[in-house]
N, C-alpha and C. Protein backbone atom coordinates (compact mmCIF):
# COMPACT_ATOMS: atom_id res chain seq x y z
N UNK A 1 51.10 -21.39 -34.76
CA UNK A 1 51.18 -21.48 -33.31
C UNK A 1 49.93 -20.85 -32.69
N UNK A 2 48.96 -21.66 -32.05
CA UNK A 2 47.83 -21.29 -31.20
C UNK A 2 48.24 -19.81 -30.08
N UNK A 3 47.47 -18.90 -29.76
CA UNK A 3 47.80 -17.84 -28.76
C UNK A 3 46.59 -18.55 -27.54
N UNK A 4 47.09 -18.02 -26.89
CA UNK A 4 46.16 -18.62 -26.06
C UNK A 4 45.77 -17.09 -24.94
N UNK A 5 43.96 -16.94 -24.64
CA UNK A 5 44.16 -15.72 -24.35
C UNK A 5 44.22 -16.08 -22.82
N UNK A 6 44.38 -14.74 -22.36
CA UNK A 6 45.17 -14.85 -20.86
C UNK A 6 44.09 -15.11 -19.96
N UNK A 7 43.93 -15.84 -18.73
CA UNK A 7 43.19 -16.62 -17.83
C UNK A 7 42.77 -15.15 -17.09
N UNK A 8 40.99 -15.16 -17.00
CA UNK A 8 40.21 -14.19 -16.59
C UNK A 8 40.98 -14.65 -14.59
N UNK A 9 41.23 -13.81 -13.84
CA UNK A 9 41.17 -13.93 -12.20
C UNK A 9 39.98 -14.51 -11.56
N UNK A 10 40.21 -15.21 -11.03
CA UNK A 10 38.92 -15.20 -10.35
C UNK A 10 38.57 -14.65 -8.99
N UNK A 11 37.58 -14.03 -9.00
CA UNK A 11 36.65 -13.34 -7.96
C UNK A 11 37.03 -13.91 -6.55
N UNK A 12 37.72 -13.14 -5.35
CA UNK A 12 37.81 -13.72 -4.32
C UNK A 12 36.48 -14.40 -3.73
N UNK A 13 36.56 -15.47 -3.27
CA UNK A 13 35.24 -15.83 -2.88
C UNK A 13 34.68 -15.27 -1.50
N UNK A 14 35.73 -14.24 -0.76
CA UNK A 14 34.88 -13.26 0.14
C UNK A 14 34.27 -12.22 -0.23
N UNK A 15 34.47 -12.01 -1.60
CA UNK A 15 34.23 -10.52 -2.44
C UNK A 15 32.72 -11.10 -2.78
N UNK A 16 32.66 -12.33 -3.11
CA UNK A 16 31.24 -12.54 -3.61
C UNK A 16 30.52 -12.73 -2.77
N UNK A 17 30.93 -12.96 -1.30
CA UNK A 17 29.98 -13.59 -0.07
C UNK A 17 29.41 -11.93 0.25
N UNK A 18 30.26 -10.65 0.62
CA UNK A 18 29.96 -9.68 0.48
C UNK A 18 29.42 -9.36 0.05
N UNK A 19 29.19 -8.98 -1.94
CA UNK A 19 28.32 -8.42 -2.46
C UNK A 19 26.78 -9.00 -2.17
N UNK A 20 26.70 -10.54 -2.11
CA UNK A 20 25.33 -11.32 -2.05
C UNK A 20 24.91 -10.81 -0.51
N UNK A 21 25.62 -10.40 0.09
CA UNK A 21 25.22 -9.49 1.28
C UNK A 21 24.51 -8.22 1.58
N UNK A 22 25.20 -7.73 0.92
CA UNK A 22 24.59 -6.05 0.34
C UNK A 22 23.51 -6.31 -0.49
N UNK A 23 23.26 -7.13 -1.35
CA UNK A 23 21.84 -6.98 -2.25
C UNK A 23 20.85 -7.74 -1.29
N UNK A 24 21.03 -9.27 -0.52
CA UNK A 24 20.62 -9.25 0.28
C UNK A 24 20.17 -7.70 1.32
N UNK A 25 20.39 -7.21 1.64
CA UNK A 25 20.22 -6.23 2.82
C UNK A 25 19.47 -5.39 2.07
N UNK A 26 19.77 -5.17 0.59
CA UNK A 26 19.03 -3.93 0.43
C UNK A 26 17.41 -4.53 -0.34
N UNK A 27 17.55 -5.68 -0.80
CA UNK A 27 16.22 -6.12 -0.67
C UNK A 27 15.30 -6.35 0.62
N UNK A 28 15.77 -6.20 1.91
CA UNK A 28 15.04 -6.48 2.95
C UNK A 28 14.77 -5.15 3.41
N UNK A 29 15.54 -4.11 2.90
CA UNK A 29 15.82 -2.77 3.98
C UNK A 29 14.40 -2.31 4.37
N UNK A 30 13.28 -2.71 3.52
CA UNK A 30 11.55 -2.11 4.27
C UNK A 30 11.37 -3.09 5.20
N UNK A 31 11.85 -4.18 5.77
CA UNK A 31 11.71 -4.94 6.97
C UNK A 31 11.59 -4.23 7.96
N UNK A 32 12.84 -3.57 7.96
CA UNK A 32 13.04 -2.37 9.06
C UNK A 32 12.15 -1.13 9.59
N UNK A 33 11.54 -0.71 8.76
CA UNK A 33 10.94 0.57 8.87
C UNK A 33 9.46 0.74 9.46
N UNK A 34 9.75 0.85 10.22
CA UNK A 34 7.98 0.89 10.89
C UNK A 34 6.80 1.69 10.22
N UNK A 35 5.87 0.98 10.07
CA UNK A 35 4.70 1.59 9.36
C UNK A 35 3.83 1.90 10.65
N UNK A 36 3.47 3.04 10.07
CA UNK A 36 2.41 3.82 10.87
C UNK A 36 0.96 4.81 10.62
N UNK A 37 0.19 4.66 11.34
CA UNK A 37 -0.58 5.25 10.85
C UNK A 37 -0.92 6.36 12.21
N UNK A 38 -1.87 7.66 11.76
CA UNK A 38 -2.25 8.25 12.81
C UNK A 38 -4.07 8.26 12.93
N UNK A 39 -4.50 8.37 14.00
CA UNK A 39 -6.19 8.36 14.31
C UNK A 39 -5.96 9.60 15.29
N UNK A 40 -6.48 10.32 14.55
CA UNK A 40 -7.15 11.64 15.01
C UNK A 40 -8.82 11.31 15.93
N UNK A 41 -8.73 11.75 17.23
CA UNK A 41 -9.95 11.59 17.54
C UNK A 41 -11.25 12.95 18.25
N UNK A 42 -11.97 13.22 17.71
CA UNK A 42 -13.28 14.45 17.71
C UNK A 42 -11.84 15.75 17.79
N UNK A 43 -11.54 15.93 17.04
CA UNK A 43 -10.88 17.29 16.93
C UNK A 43 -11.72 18.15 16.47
N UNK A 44 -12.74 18.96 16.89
CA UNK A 44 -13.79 19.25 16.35
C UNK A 44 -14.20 20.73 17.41
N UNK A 45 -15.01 21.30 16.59
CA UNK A 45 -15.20 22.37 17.49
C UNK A 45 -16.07 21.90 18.90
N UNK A 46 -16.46 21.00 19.46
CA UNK A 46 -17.49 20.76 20.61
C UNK A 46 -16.52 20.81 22.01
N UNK A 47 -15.59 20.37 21.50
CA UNK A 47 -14.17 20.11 22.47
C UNK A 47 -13.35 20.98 22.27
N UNK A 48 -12.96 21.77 23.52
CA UNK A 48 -12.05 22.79 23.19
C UNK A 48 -10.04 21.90 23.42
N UNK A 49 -9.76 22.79 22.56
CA UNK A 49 -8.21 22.04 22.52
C UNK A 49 -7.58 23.25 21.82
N UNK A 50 -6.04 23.35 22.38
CA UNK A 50 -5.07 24.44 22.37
C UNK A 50 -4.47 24.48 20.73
N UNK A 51 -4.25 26.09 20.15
CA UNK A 51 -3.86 25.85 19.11
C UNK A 51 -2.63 25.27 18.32
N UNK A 52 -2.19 25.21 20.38
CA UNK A 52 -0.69 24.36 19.16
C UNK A 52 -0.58 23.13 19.57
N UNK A 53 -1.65 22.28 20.26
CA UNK A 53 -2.28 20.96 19.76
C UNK A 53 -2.39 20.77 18.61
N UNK A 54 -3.45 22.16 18.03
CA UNK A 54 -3.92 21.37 17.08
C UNK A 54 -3.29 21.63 15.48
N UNK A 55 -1.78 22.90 15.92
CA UNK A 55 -0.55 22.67 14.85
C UNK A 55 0.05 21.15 14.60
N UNK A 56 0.19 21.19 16.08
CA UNK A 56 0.86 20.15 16.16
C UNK A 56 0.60 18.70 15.30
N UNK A 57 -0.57 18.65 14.96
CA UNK A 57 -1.56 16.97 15.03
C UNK A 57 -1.91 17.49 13.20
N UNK A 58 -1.90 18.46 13.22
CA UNK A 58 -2.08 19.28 11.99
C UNK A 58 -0.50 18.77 11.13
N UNK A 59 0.79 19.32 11.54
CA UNK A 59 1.88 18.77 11.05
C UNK A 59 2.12 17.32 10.49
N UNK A 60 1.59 16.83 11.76
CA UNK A 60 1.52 15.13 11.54
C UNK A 60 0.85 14.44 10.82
N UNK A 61 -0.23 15.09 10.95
CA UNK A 61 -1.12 14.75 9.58
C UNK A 61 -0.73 14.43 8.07
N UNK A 62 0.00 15.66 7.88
CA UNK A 62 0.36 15.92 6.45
C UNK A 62 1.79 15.01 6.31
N UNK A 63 2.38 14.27 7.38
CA UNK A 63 3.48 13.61 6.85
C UNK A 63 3.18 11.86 7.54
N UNK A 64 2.11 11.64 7.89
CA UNK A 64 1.71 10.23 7.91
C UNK A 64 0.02 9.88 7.54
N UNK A 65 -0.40 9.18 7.08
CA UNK A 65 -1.51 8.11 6.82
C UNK A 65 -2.59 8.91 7.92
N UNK A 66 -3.22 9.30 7.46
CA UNK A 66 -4.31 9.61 8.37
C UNK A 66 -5.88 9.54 8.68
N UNK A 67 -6.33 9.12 10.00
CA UNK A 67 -7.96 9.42 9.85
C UNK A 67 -8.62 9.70 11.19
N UNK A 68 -9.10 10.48 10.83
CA UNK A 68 -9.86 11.55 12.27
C UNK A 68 -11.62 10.78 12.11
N UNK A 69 -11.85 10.57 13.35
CA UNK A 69 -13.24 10.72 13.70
C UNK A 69 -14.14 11.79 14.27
N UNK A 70 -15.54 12.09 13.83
CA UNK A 70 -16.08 13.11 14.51
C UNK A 70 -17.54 12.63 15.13
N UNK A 71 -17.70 13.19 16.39
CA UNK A 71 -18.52 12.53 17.46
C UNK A 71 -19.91 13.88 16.68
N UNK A 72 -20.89 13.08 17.15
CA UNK A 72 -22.33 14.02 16.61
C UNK A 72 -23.35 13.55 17.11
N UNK A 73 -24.21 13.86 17.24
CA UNK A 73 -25.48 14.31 18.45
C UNK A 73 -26.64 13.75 17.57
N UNK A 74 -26.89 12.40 18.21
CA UNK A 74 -28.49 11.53 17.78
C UNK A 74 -28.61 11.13 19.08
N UNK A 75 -29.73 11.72 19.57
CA UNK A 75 -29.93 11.26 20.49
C UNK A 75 -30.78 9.36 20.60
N UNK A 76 -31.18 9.42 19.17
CA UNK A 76 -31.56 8.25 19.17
C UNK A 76 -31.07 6.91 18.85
N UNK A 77 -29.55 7.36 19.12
CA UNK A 77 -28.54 6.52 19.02
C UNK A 77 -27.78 6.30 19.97
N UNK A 78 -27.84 7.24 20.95
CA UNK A 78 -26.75 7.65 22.52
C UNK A 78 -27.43 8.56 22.76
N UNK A 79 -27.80 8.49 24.18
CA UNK A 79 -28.81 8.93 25.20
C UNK A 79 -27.58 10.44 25.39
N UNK A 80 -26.80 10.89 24.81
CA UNK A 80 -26.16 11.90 25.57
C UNK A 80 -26.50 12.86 26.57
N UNK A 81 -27.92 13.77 26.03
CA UNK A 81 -28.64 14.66 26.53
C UNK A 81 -29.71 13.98 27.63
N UNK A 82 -30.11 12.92 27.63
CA UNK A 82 -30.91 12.09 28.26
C UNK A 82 -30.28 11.51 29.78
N UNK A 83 -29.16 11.49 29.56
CA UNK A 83 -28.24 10.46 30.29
C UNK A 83 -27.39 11.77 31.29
N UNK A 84 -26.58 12.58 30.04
CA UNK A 84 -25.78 13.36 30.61
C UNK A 84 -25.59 15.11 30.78
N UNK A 85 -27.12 15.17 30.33
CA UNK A 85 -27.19 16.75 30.45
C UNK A 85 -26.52 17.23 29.59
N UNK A 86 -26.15 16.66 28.55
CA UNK A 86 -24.96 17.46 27.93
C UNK A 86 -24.80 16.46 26.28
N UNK A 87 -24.79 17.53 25.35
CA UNK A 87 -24.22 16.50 23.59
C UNK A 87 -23.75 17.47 22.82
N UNK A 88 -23.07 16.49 22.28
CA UNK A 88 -21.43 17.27 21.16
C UNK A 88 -22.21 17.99 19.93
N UNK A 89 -22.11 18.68 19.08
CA UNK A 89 -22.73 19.35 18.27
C UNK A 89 -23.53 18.27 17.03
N UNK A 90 -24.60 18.93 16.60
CA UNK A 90 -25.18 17.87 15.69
C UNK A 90 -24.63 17.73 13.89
N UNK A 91 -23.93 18.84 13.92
CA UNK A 91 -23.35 18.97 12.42
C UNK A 91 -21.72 19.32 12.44
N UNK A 92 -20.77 19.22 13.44
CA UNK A 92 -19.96 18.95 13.79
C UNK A 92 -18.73 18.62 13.06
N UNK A 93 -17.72 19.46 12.35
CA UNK A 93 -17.08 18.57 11.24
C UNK A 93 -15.24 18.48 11.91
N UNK A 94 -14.23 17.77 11.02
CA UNK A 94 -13.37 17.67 11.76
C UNK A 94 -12.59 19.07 11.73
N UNK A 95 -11.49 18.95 12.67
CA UNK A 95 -10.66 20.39 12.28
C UNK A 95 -9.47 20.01 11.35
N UNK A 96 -9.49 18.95 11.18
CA UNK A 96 -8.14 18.08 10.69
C UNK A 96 -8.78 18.10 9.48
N UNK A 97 -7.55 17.99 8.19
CA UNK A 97 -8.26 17.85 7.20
C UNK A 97 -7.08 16.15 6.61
N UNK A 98 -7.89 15.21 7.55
CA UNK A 98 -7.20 13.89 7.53
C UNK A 98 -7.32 13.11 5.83
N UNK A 99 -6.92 11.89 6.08
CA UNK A 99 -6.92 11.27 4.63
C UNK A 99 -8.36 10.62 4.40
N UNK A 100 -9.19 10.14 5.62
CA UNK A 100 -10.19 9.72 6.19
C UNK A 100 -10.81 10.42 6.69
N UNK A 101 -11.91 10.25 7.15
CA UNK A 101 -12.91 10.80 8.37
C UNK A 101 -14.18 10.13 8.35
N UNK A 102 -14.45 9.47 9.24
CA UNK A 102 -15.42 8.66 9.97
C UNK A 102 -16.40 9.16 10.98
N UNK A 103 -17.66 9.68 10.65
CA UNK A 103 -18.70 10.25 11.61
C UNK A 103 -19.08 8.88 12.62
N UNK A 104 -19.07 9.39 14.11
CA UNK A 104 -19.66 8.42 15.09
C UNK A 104 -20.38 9.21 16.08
N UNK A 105 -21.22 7.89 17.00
CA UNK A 105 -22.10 9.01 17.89
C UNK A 105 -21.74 8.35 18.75
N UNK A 106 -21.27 8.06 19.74
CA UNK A 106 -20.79 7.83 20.76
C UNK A 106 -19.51 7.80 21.41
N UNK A 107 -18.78 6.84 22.22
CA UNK A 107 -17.42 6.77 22.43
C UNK A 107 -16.37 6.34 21.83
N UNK A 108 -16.94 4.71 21.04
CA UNK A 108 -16.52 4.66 20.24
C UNK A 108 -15.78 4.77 18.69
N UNK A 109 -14.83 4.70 18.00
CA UNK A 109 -14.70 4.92 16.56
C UNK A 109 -15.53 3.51 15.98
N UNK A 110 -16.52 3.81 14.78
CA UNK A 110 -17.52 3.58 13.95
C UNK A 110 -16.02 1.77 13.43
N UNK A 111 -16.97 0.91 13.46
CA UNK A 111 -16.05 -0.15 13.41
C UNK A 111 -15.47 -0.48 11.60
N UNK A 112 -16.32 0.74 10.73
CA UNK A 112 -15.78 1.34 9.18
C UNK A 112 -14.08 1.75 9.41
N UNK A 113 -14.11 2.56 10.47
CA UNK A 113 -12.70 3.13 10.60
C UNK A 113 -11.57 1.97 11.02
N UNK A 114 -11.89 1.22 12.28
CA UNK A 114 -11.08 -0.09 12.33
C UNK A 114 -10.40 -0.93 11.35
N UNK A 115 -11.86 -1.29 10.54
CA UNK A 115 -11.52 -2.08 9.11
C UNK A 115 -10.44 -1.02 8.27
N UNK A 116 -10.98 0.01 8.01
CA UNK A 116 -10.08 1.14 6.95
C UNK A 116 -8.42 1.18 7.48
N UNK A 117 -8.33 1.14 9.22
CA UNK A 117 -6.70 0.94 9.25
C UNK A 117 -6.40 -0.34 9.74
N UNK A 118 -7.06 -1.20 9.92
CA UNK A 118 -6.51 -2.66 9.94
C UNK A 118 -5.97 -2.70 7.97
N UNK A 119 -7.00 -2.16 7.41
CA UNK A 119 -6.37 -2.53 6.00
C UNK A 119 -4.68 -2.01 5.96
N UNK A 120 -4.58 -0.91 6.32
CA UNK A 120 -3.42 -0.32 6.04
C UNK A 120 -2.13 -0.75 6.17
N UNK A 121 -2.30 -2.04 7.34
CA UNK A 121 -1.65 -3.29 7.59
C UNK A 121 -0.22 -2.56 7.61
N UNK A 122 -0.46 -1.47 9.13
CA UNK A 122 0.88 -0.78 9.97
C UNK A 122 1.40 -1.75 11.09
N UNK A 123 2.14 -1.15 11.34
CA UNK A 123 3.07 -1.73 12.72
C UNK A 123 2.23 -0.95 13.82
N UNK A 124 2.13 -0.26 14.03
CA UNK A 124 1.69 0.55 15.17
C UNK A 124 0.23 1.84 14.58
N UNK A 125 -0.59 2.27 15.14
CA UNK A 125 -1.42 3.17 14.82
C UNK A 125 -0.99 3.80 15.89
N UNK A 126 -0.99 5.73 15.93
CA UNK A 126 -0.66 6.81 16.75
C UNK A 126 -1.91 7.34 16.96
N UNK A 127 -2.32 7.48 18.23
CA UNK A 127 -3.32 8.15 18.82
C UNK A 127 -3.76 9.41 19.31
N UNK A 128 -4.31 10.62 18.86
CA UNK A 128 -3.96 11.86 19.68
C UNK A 128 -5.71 12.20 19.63
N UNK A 129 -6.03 13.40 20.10
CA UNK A 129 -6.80 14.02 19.91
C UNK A 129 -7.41 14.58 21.27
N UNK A 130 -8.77 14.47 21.04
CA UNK A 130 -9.72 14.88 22.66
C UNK A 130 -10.31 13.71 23.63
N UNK A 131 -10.24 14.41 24.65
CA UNK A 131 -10.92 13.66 25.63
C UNK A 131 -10.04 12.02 26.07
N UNK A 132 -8.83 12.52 26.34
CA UNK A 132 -7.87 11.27 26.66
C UNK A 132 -8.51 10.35 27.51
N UNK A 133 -9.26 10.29 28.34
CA UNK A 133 -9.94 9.66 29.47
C UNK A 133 -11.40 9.54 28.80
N UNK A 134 -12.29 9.69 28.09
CA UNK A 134 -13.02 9.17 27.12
C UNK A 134 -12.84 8.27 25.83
N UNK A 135 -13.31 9.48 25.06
CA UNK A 135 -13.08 9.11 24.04
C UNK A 135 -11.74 8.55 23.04
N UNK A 136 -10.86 9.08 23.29
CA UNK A 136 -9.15 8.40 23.05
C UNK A 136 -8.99 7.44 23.57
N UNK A 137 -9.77 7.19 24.70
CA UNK A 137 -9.32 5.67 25.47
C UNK A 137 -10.04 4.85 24.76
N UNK A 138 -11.04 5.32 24.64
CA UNK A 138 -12.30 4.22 23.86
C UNK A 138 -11.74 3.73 22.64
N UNK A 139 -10.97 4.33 21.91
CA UNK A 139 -10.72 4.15 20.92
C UNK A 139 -9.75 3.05 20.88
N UNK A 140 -8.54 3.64 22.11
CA UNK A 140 -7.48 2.64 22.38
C UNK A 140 -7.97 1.43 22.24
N UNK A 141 -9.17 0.92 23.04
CA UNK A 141 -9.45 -0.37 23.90
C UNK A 141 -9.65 -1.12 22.22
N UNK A 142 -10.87 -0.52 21.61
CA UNK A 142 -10.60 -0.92 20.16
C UNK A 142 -9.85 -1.59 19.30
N UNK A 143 -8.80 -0.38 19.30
CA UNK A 143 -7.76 -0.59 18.42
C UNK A 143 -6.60 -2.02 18.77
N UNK A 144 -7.05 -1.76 19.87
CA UNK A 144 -6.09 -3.05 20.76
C UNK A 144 -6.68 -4.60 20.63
N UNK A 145 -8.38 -4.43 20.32
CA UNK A 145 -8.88 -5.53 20.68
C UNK A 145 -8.86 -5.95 19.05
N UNK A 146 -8.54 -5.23 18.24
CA UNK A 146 -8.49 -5.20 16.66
C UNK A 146 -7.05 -5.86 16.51
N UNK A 147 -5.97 -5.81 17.78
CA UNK A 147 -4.31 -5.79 17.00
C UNK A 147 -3.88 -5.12 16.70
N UNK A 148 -3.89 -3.86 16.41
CA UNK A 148 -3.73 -2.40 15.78
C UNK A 148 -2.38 -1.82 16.32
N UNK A 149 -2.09 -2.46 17.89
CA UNK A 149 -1.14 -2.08 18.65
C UNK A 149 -1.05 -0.12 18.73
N UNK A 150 -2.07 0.41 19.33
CA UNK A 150 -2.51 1.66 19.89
C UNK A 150 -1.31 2.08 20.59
N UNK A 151 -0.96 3.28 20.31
CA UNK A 151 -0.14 4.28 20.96
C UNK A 151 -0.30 5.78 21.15
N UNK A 152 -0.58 6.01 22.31
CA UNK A 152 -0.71 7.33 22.61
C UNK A 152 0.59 8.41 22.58
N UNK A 153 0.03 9.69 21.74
CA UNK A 153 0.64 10.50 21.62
C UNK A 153 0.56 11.78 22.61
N UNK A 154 0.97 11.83 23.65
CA UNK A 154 0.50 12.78 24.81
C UNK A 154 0.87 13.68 24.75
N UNK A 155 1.69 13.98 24.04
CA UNK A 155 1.87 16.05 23.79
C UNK A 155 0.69 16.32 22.81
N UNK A 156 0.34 15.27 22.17
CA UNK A 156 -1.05 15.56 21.35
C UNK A 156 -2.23 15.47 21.46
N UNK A 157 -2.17 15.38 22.93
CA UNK A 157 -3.78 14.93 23.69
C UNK A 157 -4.53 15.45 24.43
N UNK A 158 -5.48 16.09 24.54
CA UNK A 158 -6.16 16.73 26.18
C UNK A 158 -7.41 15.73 26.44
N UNK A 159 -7.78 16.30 27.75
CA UNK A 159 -8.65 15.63 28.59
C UNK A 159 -9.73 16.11 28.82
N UNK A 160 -10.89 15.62 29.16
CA UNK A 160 -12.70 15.75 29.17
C UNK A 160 -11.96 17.02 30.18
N UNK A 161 -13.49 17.22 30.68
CA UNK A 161 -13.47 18.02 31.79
C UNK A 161 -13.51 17.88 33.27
N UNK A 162 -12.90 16.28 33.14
CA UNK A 162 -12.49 15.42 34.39
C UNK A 162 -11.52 15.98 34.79
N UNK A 163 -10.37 16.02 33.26
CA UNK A 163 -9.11 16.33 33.91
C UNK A 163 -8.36 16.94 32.79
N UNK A 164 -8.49 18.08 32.80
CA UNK A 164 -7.84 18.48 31.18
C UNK A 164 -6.23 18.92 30.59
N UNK A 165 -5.81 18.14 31.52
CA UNK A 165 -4.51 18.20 31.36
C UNK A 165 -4.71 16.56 30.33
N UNK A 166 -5.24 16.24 30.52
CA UNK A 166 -4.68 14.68 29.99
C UNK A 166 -4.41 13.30 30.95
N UNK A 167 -3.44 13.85 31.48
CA UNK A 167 -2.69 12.46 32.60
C UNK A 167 -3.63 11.43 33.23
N UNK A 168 -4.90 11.68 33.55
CA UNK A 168 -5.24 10.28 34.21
C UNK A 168 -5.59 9.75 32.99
N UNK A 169 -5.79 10.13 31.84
CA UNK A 169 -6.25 9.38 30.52
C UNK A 169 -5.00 8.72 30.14
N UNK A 170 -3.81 9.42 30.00
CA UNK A 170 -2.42 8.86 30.50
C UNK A 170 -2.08 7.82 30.75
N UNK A 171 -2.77 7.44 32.16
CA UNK A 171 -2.54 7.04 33.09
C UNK A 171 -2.65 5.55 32.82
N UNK A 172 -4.06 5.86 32.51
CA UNK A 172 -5.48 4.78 32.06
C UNK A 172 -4.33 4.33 31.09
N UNK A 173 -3.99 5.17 29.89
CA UNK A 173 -3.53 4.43 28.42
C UNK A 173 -2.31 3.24 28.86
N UNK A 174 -1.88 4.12 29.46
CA UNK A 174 -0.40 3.11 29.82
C UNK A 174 -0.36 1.76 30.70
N UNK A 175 -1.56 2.08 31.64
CA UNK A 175 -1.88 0.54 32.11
C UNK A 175 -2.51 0.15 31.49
N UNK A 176 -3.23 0.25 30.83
CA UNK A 176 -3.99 -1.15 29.27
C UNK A 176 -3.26 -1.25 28.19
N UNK A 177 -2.11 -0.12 27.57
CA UNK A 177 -2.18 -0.45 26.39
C UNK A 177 -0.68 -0.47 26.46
N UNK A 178 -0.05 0.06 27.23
CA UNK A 178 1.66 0.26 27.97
C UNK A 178 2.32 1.11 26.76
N UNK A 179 1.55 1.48 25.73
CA UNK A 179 2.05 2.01 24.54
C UNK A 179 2.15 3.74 24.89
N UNK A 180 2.79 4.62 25.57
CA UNK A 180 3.14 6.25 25.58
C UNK A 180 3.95 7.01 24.87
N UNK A 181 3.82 7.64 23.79
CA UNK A 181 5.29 8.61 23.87
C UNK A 181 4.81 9.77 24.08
N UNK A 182 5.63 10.33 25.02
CA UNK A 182 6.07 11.94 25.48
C UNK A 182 6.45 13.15 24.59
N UNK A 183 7.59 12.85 23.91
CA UNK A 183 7.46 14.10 22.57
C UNK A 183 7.70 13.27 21.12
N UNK A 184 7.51 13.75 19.96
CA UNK A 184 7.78 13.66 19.14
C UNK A 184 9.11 12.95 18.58
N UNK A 185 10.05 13.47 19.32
CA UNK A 185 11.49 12.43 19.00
C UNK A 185 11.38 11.43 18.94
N UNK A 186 10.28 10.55 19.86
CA UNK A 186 10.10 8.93 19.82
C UNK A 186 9.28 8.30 18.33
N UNK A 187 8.80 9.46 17.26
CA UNK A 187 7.88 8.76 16.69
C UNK A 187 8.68 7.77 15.32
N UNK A 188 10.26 7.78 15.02
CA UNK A 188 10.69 6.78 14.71
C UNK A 188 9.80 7.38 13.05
N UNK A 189 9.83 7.98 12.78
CA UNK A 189 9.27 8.30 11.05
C UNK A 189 10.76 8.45 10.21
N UNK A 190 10.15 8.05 8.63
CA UNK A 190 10.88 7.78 8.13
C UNK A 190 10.22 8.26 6.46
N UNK A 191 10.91 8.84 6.09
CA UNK A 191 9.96 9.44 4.69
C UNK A 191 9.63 8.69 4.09
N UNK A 192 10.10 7.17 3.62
CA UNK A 192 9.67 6.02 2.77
C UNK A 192 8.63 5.63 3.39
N UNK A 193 8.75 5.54 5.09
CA UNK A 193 8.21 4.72 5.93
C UNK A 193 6.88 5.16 5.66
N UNK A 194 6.45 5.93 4.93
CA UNK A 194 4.66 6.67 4.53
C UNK A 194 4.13 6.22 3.09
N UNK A 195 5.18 6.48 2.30
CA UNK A 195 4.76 6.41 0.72
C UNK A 195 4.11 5.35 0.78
N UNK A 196 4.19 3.91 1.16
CA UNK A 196 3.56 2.99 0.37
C UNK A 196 1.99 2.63 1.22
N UNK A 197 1.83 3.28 2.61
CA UNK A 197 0.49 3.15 3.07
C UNK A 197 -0.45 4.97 2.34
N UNK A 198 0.60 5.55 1.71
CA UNK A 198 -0.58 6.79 1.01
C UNK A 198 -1.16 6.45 -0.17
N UNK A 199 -0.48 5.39 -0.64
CA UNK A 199 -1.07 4.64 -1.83
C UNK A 199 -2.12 3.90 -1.39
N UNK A 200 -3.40 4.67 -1.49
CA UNK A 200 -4.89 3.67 -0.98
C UNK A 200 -5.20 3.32 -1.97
C-alpha cells in the first residue's frame, strides 16, 4: 500500500504580496535619504568669525562630505588692493580641516571645486562660512548655475563688513536661491546618508 506524504499548505497569497513588499522597500530605502554635501567658504584667519561659528561648521564637518575654500591675495589676478584698498592674506590657510580645500583669488569658488562636488552627485550642497553678502553668495550663484541646488546655512554664516550679522546676505540668498535653514534641526542628516559620498 503506497503512503502518500501529506500536502505542503500553501502560502496565503497576501502573505506573499507582503513579503515582495518589504524586500521591495528595503531595496529602495537609499531613495529616500538625502545626500549632502557641505562648502565651507574663506573660514580663514583674514575674516573674523565667532568661535562658536566656527564649533559649529567644525562639528559639521566631521559628520558630512566636506570642502572649504580659501581666498588669497594676487594682485595679478584680482585688483583687490588696486580696486579696494584692501586684500585677504597672501598665505592664508583654512580653519576647517575639510575633506577638500580649494585655493581661490577672488569671489568666486575655483570652478576645480564645482566639478569635485558636482562629482559627489548630492541632493543638495550646504553653504556656511564668511562674508554672506560676498563671497557665500558668489558661491551660491555658482552652485546654482552648476544644479548643485545651494542652501544656506545661517546660524553658520556671517557677513562682510556691510553687514555682519549676515541677514541682507540672507536676504540676497533667499531671493535667488529660496534655499534657508535657520537651525540645525532642518538639516535632515542621516548616518548612512554620508558613508557612501566619504567613499572618494
Amino acid at each position: 500500500m503506497r503512503r502518500h506524504s501529506p500536502r505542503r499548505k500553501k502560502k496565503p497569497e497576501c502573505l506573499k504580496l507582503t513579503i515582495n513588499s518589504l524586500l521591495a522597500n528595503l531595496c529602495h530605502v537609499d531613495d529616500h535619504i538625502m545626500k549632502q554635501a557641505l562648502l565651507i567658504v574663506d573660514v580663514q584667519p583674514s575674516f573674523p568669525i565667532s568661535m562658536e561659528i566656527l564649533h559649529g561648521i567644525r562639528e559639521l564637518s566631521a559628520i558630512v562630505p566636506s570642502v572649504a575654500t580659501v581666498e588669497r591675495h594676487d594682485e595679478s589676478v584680482t585688483p583687490f588692493e588696486r580696486q579696494l584698498g584692501w586684500r585677504p592674506g597672501k598665505a592664508d590657510e583654512s580653519l576647517i580641516s575639510a575633506n577638500r580645500i580649494f585655493i581661490k583669488y577672488g569671489y568666486l569658488p575655483p570652478p576645480a571645486a564645482i566639478e569635485y562636488l558636482r562629482d559627489l552627485r548630492t541632493d543638495r550642497i550646504l553653504v556656511c562660512g564668511t562674508q554672506a553678502d560676498t563671497c557665500v553668495l558668489a558661491a551660491g550663484f555658482a552652485l546654482f548655475d552648476a544644479g548643485l541646488h545651494p542652501t544656506l546655512l545661517r546660524w553658520l554664516t556671517v557677513g562682510s563688513s556691510l553687514d555682519r550679522s549676515g541677514e541682507l546676505g540672507a536676504r540676497l540668498w533667499e531671493h535667488h536661491f529660496g534655499s534657508v535653514l535657520g537651525h540645525s534641526d532642518q538639516l535632515d542628516l542621516h548616518e548612512s546618508s554620508t558613508s557612501s559620498l566619504l567613499r572618494d
